[in-house]
N, C-alpha and C. Protein backbone atom coordinates (compact mmCIF):
# COMPACT_ATOMS: atom_id res chain seq x y z
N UNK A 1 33.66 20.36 -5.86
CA UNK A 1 32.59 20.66 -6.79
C UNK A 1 32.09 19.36 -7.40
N UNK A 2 30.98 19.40 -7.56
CA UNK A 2 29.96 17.85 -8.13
C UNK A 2 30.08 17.88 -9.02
N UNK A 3 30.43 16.73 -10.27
CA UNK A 3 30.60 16.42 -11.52
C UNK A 3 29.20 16.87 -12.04
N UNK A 4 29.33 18.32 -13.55
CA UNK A 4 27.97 18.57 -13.52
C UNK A 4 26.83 17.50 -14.50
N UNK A 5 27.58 16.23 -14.93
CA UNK A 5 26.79 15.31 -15.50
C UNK A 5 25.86 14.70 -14.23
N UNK A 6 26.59 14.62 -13.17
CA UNK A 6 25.84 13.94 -11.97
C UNK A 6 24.82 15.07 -11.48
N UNK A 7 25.39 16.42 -11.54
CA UNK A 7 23.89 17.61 -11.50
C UNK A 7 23.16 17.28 -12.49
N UNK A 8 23.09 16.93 -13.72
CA UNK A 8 22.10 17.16 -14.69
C UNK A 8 20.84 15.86 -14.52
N UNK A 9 21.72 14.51 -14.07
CA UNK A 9 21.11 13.55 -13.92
C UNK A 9 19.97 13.59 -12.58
N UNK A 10 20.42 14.45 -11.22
CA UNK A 10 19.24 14.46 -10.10
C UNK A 10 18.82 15.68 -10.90
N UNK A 11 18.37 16.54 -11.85
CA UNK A 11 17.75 17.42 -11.76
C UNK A 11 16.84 16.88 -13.13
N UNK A 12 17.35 15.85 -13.69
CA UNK A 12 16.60 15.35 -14.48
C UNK A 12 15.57 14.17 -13.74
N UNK A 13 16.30 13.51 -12.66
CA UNK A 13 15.70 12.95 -11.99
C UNK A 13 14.62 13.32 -11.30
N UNK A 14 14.77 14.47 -10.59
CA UNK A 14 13.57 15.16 -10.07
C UNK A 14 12.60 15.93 -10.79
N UNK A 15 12.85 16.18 -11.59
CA UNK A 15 11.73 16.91 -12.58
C UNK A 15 10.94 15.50 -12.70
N UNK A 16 11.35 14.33 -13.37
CA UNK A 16 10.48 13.34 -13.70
C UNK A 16 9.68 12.90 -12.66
N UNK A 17 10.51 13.02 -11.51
CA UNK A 17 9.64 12.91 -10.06
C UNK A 17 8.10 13.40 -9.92
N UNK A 18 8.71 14.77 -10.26
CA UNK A 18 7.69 15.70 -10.16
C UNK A 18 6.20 15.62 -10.98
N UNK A 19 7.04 14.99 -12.25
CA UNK A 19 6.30 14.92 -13.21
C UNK A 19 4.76 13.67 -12.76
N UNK A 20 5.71 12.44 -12.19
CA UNK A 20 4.83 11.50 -12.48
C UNK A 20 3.74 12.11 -10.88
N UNK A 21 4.43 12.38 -9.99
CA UNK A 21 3.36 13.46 -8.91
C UNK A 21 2.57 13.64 -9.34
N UNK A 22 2.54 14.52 -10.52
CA UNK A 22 1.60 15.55 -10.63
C UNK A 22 0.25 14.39 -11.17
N UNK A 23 0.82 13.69 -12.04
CA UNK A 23 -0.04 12.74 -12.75
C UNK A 23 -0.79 11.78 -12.15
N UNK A 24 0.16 10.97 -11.00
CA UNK A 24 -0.92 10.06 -9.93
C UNK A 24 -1.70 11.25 -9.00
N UNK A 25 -1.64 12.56 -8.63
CA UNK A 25 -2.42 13.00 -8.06
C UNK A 25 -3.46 13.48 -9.01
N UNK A 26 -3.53 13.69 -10.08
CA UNK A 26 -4.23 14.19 -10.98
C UNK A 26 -5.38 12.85 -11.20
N UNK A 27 -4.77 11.99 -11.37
CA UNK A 27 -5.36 10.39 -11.36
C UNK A 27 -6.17 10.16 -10.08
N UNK A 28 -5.95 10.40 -8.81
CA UNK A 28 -6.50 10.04 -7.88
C UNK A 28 -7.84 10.38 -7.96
N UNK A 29 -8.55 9.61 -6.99
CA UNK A 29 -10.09 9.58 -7.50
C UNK A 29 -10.65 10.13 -6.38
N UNK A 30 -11.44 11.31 -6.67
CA UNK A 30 -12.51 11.84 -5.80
C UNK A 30 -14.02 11.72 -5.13
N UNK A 31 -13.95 12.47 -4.58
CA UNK A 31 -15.69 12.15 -3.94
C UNK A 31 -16.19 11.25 -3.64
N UNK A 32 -17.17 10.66 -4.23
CA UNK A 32 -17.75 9.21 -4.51
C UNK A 32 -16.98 8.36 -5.07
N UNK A 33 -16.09 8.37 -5.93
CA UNK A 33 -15.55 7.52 -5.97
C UNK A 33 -14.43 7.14 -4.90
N UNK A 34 -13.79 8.49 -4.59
CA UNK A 34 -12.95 7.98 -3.45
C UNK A 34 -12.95 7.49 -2.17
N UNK A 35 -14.33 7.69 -1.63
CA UNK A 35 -15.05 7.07 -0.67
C UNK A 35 -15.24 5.43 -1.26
N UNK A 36 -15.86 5.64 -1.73
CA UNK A 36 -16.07 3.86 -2.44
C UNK A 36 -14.52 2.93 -2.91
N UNK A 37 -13.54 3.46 -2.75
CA UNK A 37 -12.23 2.96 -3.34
C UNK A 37 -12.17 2.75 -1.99
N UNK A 38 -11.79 4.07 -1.20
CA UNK A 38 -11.52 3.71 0.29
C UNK A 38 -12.38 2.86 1.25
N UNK A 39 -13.71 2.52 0.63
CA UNK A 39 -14.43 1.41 1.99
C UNK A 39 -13.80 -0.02 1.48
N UNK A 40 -13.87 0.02 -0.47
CA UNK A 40 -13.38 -1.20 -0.77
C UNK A 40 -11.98 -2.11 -0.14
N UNK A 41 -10.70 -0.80 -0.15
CA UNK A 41 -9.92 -1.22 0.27
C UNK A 41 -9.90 -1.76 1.62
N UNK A 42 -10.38 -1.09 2.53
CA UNK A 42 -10.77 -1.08 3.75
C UNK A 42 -10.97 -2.42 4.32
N UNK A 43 -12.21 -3.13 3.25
CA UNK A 43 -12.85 -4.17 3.34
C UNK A 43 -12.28 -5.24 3.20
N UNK A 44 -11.42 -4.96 2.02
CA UNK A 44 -10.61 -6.42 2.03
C UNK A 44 -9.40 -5.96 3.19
N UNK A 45 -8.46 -5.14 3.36
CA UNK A 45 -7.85 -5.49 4.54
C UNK A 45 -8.73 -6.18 5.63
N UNK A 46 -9.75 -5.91 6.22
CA UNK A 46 -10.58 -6.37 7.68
C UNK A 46 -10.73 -7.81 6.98
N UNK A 47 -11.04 -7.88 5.76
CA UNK A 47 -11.29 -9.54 5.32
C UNK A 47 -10.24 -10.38 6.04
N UNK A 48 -9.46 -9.91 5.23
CA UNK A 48 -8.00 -10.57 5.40
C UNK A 48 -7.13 -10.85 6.95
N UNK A 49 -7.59 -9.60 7.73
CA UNK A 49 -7.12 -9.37 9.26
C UNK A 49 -8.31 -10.69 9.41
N UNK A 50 -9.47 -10.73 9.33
CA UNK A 50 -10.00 -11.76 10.16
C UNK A 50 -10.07 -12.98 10.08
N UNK A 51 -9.69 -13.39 8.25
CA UNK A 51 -9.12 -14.47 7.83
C UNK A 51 -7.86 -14.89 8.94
N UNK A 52 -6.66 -13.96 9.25
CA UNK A 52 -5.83 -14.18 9.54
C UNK A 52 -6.17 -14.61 11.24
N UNK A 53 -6.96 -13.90 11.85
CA UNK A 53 -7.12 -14.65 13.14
C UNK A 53 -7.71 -15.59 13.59
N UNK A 54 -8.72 -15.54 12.42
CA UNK A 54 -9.35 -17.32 12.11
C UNK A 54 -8.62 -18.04 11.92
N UNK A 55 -7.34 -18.24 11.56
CA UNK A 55 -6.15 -19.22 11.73
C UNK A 55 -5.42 -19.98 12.62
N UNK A 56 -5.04 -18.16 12.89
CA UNK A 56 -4.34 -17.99 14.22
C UNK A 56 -4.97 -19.27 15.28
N UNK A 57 -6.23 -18.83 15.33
CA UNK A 57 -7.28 -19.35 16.50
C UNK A 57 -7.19 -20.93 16.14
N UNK A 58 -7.26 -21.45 15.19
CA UNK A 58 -7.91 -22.83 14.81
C UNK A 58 -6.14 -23.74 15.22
N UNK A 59 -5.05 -22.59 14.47
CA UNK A 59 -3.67 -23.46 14.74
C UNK A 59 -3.56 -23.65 16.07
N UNK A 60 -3.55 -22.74 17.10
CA UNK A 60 -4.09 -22.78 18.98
C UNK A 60 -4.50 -23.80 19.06
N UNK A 61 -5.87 -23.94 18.71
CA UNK A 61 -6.77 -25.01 18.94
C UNK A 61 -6.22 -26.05 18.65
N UNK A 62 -5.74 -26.33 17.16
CA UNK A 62 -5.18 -28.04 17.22
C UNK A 62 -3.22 -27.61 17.97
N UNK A 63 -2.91 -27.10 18.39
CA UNK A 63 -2.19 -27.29 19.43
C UNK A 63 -2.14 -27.62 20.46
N UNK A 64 -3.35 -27.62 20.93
CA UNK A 64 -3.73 -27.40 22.79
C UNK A 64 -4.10 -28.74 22.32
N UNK A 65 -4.82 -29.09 21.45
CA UNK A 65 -5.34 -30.83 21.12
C UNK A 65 -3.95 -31.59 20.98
N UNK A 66 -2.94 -30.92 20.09
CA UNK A 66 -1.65 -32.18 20.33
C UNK A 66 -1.40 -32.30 21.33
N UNK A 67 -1.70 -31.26 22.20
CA UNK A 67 -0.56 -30.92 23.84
C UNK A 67 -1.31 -32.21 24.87
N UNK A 68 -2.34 -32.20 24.40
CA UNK A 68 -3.39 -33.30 25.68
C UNK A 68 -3.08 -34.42 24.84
């Protein structure tokens, strides 16, 4: 049998779980705005992905230049 202080603590634990759930979904942003959150985010990931292969590409490049 489970020590019932250690029951009280996951059932206190999960209620608060529940709790803060309810609140970031309640928070989450709809419609227009959630479209516009989601292109924003969107945007800076692809920023960032193409930042990152613009790198990629240029470190190549002065490699193939040390290599000769």
């Amino acid at each position: 049998m489970e020590d019932p202080i250690q029951q009280l603590v996951q059932v206190l634990v999960s209620f608060y779980a529940i709790i803060i759930a309810y609140a970031a979904g309640w928070a989450t942003p709809r419609g227009k705005t959630l479209r516009k959150t989601q292109l924003w985010v969107l945007r800076k990931i692809h920023n960032f992905l193409a930042w990152e292969d613009e790198r990629i590409v240029e470190r190549i490049e002065r490699t193939k230049q040390k290599l000769k």
